[in-house]
N, C-alpha and C. Protein backbone atom coordinates (compact mmCIF):
# COMPACT_ATOMS: atom_id res chain seq x y z
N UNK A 1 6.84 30.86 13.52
CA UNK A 1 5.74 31.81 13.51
C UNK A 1 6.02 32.90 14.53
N UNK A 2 6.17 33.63 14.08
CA UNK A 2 5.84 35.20 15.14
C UNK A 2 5.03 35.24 16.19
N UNK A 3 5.16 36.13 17.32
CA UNK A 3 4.26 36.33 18.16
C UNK A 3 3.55 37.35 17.58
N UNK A 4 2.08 37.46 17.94
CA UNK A 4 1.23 38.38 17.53
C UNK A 4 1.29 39.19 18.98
N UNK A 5 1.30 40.37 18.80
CA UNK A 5 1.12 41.58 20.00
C UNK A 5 0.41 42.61 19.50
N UNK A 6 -0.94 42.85 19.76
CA UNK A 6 -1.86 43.56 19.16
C UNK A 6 -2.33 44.10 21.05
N UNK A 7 -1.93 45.58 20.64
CA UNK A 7 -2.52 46.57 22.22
C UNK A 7 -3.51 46.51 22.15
N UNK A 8 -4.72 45.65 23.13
CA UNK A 8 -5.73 45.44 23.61
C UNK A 8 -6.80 46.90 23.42
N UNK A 9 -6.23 47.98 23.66
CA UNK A 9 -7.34 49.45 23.29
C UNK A 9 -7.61 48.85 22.03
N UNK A 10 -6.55 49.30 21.28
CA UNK A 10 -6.40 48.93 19.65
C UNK A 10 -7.22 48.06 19.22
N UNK A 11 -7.25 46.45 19.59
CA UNK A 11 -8.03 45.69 19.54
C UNK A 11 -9.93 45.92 19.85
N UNK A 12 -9.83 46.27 21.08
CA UNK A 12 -11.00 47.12 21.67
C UNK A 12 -11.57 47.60 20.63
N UNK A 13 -11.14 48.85 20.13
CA UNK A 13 -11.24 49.98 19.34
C UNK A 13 -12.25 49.17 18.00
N UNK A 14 -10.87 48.61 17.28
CA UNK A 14 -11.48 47.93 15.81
C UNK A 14 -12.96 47.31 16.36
N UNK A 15 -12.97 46.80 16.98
CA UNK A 15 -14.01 45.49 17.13
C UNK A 15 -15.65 46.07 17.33
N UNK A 16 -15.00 47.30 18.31
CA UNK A 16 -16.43 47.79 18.75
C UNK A 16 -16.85 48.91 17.32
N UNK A 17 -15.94 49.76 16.19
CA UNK A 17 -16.59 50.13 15.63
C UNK A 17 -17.06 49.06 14.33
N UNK A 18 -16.28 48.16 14.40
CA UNK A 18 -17.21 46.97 13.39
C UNK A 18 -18.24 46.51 13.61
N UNK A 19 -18.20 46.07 15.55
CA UNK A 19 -19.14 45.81 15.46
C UNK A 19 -20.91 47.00 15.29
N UNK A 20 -20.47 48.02 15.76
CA UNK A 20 -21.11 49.34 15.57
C UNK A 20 -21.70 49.98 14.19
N UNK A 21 -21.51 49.27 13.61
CA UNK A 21 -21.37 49.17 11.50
C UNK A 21 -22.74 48.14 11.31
N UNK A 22 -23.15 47.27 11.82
CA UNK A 22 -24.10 45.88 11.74
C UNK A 22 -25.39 47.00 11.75
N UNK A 23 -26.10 46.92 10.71
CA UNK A 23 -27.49 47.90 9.96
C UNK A 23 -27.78 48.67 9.51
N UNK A 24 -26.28 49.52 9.33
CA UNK A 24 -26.55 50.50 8.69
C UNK A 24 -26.11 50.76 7.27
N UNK A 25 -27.12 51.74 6.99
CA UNK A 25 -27.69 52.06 5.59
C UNK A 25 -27.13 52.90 4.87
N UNK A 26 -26.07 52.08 3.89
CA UNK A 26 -25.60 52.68 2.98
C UNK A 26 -26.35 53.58 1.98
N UNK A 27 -26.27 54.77 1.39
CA UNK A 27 -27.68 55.03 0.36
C UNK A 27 -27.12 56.40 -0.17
N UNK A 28 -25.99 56.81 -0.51
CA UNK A 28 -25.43 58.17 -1.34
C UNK A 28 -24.98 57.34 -2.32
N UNK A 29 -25.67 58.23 -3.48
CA UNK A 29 -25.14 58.41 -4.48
C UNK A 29 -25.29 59.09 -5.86
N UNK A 30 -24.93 59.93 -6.41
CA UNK A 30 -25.30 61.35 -7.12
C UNK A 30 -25.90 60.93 -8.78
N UNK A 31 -25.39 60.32 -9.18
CA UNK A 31 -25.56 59.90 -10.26
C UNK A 31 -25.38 58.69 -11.35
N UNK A 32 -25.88 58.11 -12.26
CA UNK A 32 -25.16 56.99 -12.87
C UNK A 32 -23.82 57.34 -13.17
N UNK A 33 -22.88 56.31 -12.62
CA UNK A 33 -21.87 56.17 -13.14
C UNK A 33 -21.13 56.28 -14.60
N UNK A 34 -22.01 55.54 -15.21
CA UNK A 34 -21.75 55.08 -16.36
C UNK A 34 -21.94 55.87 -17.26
N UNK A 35 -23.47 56.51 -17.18
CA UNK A 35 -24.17 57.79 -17.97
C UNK A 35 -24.38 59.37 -17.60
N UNK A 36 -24.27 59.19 -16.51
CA UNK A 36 -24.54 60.64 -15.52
C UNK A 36 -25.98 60.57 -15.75
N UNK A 37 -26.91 59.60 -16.03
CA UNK A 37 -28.19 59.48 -15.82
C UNK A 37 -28.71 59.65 -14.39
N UNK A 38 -30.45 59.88 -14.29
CA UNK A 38 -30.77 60.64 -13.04
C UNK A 38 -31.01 58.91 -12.63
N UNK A 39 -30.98 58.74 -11.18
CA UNK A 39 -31.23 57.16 -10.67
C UNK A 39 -32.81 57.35 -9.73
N UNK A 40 -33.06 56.23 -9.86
CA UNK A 40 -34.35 55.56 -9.55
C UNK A 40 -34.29 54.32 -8.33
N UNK A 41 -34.40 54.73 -7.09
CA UNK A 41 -34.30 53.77 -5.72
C UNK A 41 -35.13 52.05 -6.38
N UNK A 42 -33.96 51.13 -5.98
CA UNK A 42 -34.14 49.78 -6.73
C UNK A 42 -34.73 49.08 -5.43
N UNK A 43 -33.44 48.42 -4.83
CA UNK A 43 -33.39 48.04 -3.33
C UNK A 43 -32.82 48.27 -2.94
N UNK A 44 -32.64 47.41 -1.81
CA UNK A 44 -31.38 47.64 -0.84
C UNK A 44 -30.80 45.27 -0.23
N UNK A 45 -29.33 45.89 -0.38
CA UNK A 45 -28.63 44.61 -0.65
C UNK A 45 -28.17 44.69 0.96
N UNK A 46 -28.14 43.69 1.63
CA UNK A 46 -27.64 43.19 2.94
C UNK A 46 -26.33 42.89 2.59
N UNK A 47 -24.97 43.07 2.81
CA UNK A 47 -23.84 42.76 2.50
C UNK A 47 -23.09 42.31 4.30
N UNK A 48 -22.50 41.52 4.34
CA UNK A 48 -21.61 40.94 4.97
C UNK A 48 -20.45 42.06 5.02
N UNK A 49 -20.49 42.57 5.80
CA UNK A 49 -18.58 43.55 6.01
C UNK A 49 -17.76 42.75 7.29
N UNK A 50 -17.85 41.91 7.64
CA UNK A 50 -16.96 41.15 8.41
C UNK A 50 -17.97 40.17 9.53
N UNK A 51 -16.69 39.33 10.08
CA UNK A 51 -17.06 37.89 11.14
C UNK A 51 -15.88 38.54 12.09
N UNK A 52 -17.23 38.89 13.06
CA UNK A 52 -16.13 38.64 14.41
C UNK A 52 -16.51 37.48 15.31
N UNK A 53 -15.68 37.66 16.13
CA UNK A 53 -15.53 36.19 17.09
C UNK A 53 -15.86 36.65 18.47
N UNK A 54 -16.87 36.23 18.99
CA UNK A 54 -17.52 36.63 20.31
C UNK A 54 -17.63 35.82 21.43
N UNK A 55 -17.21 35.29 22.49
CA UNK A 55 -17.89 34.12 23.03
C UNK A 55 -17.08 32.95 22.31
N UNK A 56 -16.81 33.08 21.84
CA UNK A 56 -15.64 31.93 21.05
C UNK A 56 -16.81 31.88 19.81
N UNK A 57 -17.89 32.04 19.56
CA UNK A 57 -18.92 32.09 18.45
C UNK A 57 -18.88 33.50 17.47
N UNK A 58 -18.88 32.70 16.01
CA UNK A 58 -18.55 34.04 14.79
C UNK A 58 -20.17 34.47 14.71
N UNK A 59 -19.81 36.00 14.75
CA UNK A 59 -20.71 36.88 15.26
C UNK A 59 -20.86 37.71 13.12
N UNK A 60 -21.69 37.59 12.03
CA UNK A 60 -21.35 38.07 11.21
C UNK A 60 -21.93 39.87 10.87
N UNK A 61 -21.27 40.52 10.62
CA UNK A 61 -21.85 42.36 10.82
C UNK A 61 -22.32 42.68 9.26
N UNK A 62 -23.69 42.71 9.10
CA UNK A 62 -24.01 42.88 8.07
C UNK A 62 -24.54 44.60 7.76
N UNK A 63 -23.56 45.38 6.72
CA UNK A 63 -24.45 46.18 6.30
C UNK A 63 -25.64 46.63 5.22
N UNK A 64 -26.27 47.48 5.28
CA UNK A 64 -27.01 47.65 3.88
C UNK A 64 -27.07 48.37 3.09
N UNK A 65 -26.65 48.43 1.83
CA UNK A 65 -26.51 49.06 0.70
C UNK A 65 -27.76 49.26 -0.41
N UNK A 66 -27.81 50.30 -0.24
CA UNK A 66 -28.98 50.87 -1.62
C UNK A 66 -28.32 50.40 -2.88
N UNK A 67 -29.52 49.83 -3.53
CA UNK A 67 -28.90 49.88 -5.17
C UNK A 67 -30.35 50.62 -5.96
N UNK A 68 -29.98 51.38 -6.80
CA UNK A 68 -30.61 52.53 -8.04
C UNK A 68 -30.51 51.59 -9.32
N UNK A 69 -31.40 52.02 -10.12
CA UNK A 69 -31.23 51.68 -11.35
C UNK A 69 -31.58 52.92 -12.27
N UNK A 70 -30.86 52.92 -13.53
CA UNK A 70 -30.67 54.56 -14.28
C UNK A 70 -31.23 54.78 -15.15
N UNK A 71 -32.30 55.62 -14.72
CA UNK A 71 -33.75 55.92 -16.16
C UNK A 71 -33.11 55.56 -17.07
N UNK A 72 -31.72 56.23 -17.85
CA UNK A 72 -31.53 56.08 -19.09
C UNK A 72 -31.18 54.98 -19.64
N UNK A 73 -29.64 54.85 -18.77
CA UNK A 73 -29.24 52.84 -19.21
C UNK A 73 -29.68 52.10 -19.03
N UNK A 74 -30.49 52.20 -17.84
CA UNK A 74 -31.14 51.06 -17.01
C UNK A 74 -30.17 50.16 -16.47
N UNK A 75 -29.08 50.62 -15.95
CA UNK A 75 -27.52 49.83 -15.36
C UNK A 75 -28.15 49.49 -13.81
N UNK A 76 -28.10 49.36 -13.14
CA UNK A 76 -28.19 48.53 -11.43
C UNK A 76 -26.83 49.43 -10.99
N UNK A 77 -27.00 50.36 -10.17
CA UNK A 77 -25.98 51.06 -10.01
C UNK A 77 -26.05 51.14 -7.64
N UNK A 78 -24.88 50.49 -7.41
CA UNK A 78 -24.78 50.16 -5.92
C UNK A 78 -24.48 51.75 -5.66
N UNK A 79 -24.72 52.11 -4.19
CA UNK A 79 -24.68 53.49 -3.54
C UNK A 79 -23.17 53.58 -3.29
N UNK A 80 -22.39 54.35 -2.12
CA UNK A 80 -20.99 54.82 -2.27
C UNK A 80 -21.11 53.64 -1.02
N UNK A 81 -20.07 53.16 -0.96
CA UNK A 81 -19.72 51.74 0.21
C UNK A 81 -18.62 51.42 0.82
N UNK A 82 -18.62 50.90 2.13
CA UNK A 82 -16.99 50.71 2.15
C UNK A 82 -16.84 49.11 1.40
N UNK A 83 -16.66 49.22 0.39
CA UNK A 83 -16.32 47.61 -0.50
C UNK A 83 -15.96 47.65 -1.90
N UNK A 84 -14.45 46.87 -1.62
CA UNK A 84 -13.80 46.81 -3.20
C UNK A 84 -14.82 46.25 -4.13
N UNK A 85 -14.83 46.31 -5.26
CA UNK A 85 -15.95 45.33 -6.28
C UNK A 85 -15.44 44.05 -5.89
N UNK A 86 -16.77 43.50 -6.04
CA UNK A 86 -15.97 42.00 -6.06
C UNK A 86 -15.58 41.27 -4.90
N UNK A 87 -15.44 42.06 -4.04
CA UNK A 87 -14.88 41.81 -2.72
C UNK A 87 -16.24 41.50 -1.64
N UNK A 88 -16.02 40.53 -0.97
CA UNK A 88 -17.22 40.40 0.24
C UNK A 88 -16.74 40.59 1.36
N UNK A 89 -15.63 41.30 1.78
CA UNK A 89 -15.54 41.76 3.14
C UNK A 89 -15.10 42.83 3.24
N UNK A 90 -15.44 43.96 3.97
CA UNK A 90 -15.24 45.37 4.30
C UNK A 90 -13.77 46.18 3.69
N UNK A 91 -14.05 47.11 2.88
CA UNK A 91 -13.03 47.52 2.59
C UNK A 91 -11.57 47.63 3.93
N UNK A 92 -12.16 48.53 4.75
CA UNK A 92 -11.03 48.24 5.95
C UNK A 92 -10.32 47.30 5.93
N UNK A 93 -10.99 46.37 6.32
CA UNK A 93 -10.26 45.13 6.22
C UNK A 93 -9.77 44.72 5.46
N UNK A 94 -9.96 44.54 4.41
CA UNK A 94 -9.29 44.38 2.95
C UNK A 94 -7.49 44.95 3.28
N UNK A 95 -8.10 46.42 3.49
CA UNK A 95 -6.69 47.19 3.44
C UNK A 95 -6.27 46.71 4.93
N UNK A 96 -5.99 46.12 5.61
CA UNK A 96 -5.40 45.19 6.68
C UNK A 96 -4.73 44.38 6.50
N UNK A 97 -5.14 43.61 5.46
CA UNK A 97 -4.59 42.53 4.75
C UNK A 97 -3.62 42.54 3.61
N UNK A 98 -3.98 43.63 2.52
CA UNK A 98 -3.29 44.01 1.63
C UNK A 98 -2.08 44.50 2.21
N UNK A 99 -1.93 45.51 3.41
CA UNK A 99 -0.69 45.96 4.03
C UNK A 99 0.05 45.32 4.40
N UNK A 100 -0.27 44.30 5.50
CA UNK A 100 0.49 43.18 6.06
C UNK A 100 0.61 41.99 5.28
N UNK A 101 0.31 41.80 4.10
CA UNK A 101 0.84 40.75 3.46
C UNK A 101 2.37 41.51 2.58
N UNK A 102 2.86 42.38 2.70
CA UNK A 102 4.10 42.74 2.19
C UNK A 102 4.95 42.49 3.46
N UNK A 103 4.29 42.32 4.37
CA UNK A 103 5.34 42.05 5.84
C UNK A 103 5.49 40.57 6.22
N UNK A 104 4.24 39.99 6.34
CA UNK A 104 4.18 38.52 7.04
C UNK A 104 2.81 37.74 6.06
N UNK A 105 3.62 36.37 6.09
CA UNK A 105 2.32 35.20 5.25
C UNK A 105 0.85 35.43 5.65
N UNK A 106 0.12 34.98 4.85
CA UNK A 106 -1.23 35.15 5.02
C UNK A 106 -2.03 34.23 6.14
N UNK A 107 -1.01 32.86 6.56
CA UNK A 107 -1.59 32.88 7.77
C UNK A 107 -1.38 33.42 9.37
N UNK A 108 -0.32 34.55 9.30
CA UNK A 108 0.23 35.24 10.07
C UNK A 108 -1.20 36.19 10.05
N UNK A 109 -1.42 36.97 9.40
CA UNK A 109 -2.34 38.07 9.11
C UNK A 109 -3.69 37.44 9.79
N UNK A 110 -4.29 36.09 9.38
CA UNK A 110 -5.14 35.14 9.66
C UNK A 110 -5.06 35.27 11.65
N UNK A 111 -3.71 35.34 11.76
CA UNK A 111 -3.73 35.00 13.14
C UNK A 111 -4.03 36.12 13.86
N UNK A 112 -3.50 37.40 13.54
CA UNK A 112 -3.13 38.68 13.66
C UNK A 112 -4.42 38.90 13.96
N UNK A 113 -5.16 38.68 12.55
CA UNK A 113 -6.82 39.52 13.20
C UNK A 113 -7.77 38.96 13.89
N UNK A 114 -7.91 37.57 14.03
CA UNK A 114 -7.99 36.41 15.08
C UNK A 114 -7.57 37.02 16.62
N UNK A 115 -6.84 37.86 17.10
CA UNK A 115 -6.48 38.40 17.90
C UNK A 115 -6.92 39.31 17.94
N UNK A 116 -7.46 40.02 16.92
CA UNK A 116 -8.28 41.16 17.10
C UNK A 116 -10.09 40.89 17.06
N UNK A 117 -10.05 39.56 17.17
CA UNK A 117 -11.68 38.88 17.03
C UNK A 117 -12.12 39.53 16.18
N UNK A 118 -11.68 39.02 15.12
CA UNK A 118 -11.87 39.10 13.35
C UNK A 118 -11.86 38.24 12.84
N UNK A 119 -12.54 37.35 12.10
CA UNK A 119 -12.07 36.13 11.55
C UNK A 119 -12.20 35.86 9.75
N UNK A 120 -11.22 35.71 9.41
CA UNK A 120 -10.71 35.95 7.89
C UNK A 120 -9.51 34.67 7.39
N UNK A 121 -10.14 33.55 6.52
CA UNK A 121 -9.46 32.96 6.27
C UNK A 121 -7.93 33.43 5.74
N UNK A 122 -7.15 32.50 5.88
CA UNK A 122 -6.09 32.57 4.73
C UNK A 122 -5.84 32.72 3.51
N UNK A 123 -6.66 31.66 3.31
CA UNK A 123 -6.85 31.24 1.79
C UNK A 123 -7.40 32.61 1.19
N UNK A 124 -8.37 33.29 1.70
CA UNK A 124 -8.91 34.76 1.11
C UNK A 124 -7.86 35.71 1.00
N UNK A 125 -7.30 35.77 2.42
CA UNK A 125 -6.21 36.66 2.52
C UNK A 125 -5.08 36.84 0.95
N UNK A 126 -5.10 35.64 0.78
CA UNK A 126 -3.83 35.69 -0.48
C UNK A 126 -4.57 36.49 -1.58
N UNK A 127 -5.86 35.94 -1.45
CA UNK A 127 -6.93 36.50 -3.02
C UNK A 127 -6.63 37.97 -2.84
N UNK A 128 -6.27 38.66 -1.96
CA UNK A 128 -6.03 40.14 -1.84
C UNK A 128 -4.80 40.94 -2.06
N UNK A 129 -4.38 39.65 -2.12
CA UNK A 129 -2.65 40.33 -3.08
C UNK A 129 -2.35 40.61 -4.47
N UNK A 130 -3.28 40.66 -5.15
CA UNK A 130 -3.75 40.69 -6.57
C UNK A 130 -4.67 42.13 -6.94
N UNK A 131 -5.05 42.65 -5.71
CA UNK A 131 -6.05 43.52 -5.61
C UNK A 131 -5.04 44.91 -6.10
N UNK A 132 -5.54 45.48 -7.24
CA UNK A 132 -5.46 46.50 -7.52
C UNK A 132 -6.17 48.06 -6.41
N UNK A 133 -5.80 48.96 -5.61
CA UNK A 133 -6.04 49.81 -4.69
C UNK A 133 -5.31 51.07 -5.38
N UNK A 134 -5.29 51.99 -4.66
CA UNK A 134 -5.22 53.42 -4.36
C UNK A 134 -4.35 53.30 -3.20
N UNK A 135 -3.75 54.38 -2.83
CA UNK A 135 -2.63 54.28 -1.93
C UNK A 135 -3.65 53.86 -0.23
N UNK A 136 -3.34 53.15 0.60
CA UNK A 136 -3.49 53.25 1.95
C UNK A 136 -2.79 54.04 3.09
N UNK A 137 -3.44 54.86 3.52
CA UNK A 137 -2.86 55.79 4.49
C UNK A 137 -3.08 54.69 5.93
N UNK A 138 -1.57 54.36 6.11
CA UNK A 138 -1.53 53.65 7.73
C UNK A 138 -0.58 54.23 8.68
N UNK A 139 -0.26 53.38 10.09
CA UNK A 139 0.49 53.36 10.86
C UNK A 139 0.66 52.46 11.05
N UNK A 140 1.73 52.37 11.82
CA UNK A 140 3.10 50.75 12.22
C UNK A 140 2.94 50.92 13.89
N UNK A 141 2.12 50.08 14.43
CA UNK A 141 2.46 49.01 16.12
C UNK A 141 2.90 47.88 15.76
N UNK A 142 4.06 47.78 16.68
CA UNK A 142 4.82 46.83 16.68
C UNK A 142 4.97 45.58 15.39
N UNK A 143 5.26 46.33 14.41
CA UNK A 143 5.62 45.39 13.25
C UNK A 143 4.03 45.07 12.33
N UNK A 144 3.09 45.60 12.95
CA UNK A 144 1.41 45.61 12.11
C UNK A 144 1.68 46.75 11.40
N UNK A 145 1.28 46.66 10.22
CA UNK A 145 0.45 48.11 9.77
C UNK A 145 -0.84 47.69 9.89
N UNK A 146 -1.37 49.37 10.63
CA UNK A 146 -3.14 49.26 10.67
C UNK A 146 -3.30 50.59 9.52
N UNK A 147 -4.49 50.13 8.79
CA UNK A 147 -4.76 51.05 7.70
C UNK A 147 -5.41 51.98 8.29
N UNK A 148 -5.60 53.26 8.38
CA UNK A 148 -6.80 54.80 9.28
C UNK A 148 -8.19 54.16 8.68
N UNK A 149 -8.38 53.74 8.05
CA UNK A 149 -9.30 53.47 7.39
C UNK A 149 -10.22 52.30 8.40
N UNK A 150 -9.39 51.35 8.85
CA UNK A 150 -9.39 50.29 10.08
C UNK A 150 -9.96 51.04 11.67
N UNK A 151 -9.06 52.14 11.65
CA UNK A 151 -8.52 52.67 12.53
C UNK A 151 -9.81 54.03 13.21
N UNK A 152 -10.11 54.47 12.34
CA UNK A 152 -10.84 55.09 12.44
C UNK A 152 -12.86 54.67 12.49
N UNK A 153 -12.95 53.38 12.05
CA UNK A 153 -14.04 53.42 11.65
C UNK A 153 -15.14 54.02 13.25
N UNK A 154 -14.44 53.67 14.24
CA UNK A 154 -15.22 53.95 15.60
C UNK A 154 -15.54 55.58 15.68
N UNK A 155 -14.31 56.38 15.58
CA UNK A 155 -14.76 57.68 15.47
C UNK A 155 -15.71 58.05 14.08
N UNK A 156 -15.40 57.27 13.52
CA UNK A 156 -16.95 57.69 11.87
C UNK A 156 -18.02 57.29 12.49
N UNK A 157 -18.56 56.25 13.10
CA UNK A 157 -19.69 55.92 13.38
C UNK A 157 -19.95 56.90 14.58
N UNK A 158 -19.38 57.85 15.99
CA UNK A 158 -20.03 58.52 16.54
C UNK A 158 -19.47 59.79 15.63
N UNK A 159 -19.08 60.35 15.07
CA UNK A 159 -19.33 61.53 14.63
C UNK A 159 -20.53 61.50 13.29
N UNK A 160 -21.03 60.29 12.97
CA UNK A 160 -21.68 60.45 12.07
C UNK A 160 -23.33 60.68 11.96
N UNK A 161 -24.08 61.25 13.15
CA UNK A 161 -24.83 61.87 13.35
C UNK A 161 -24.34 63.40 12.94
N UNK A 162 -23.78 63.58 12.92
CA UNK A 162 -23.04 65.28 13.01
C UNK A 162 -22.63 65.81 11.82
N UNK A 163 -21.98 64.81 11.17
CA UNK A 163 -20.89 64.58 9.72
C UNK A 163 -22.02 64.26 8.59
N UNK A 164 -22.88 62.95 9.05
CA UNK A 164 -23.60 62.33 7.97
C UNK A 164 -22.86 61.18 7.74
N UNK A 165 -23.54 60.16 6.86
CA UNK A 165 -23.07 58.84 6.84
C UNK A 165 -22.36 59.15 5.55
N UNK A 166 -22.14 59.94 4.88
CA UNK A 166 -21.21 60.59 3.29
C UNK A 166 -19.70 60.74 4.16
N UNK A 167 -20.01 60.86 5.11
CA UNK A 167 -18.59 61.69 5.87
C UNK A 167 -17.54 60.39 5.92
N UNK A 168 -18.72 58.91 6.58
CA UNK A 168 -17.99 57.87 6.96
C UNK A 168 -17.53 57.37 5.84
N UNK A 169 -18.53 57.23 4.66
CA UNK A 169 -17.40 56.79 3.24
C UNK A 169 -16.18 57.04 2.73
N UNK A 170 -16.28 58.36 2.93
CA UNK A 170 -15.42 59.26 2.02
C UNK A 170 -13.64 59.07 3.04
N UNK A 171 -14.04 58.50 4.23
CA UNK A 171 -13.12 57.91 5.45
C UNK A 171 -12.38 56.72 5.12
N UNK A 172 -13.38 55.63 4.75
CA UNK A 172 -13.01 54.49 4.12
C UNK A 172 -12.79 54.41 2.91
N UNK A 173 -13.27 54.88 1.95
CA UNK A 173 -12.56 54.88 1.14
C UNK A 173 -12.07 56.01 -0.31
N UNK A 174 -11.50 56.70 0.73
CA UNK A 174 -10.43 57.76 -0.25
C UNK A 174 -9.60 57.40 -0.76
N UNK A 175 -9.56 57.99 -1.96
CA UNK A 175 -8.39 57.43 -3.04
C UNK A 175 -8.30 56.22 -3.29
N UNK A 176 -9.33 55.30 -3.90
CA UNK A 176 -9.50 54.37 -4.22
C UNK A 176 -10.13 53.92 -5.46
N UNK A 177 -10.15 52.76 -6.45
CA UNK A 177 -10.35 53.04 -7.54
C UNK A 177 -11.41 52.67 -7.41
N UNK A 178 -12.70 53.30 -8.56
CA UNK A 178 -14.64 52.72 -8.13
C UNK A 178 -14.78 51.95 -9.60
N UNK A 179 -15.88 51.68 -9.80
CA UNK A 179 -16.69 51.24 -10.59
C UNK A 179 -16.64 51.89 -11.89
């Protein structure tokens, strides 16, 4: 097994804008998908975007997502999000995993973000090698790729008084395939 060497800012960095992500309210979105029908405010869904590890205790960061439903189809249509379909943990992360599993096993990755007080089975990890994506824009420390998407979420959450919370999506996930 490899040594994991993850630069402590770096580490820093991820953790505090994940953890900085826990309540907030997902809720853009222009139109039905499906129909270009006008949408109608449904609820709003509590979603899980990651487990960090605090205190040696998993700490889980839940955000919340608007869901619409569409005068015309009447489809249940979710707002813009950072989350693959299907997927229950934060797009970021996702693309963390998807990157570094072309480099090192999935319980390497397991360990990797474990070091970054992240906690993400293995066994999931593999389920993400199957995942159809859009290209990931990253960088390489010491043998990691971190996805910008990862990387950035701390500067989205303070510029996003300024930007708007459309600004932080469109961060996480550009060029990616939707619904």
């Amino acid at each position: 097994m490899k040594k994991v060497a993850i630069p402590p800012m770096v580490a820093d960095i991820i953790m505090n804008g994940i953890s900085n992500l826990n309540g907030i309210i997902f809720d853009s979105v222009n139109e039905c998908p499906c129909c270009g029908g006008q949408l109608k405010g449904h609820d709003t869904k509590n979603k899980k975007f990651a487990t960090l590890i605090e205190n040696n205790q998993q700490k889980n960061i839940f955000v919340n997502v608007k869901r619409y439903r569409c005068k015309d189809c009447k489809k249940l249509v979710y707002s813009d999000s950072p989350f693959y379909d299907d997927i229950r943990i934060g797009s970021p992360i996702v693309d963390f995993c998807i990157l570094n599993l072309k480099m090192h096993p999935a319980n390497h990755i397991s360990k990797i973000l474990r070091n970054m007080n992240i906690a993400v089975n293995p066994s999931t990890i593999r389920k993400f090698n199957t995942l159809k994506t859009g290209e990931i824009k990253s960088i390489e420390f010491h043998g990691i790729a971190f996805p910008l998407s990862l990387l950035n979420i701390s500067e989205n959450i303070r510029n996003d008084e300024s930007l708007g919370i459309n600004a932080m999506i469109v961060q996480m996930v550009q060029g990616r395939p939707h619904n």
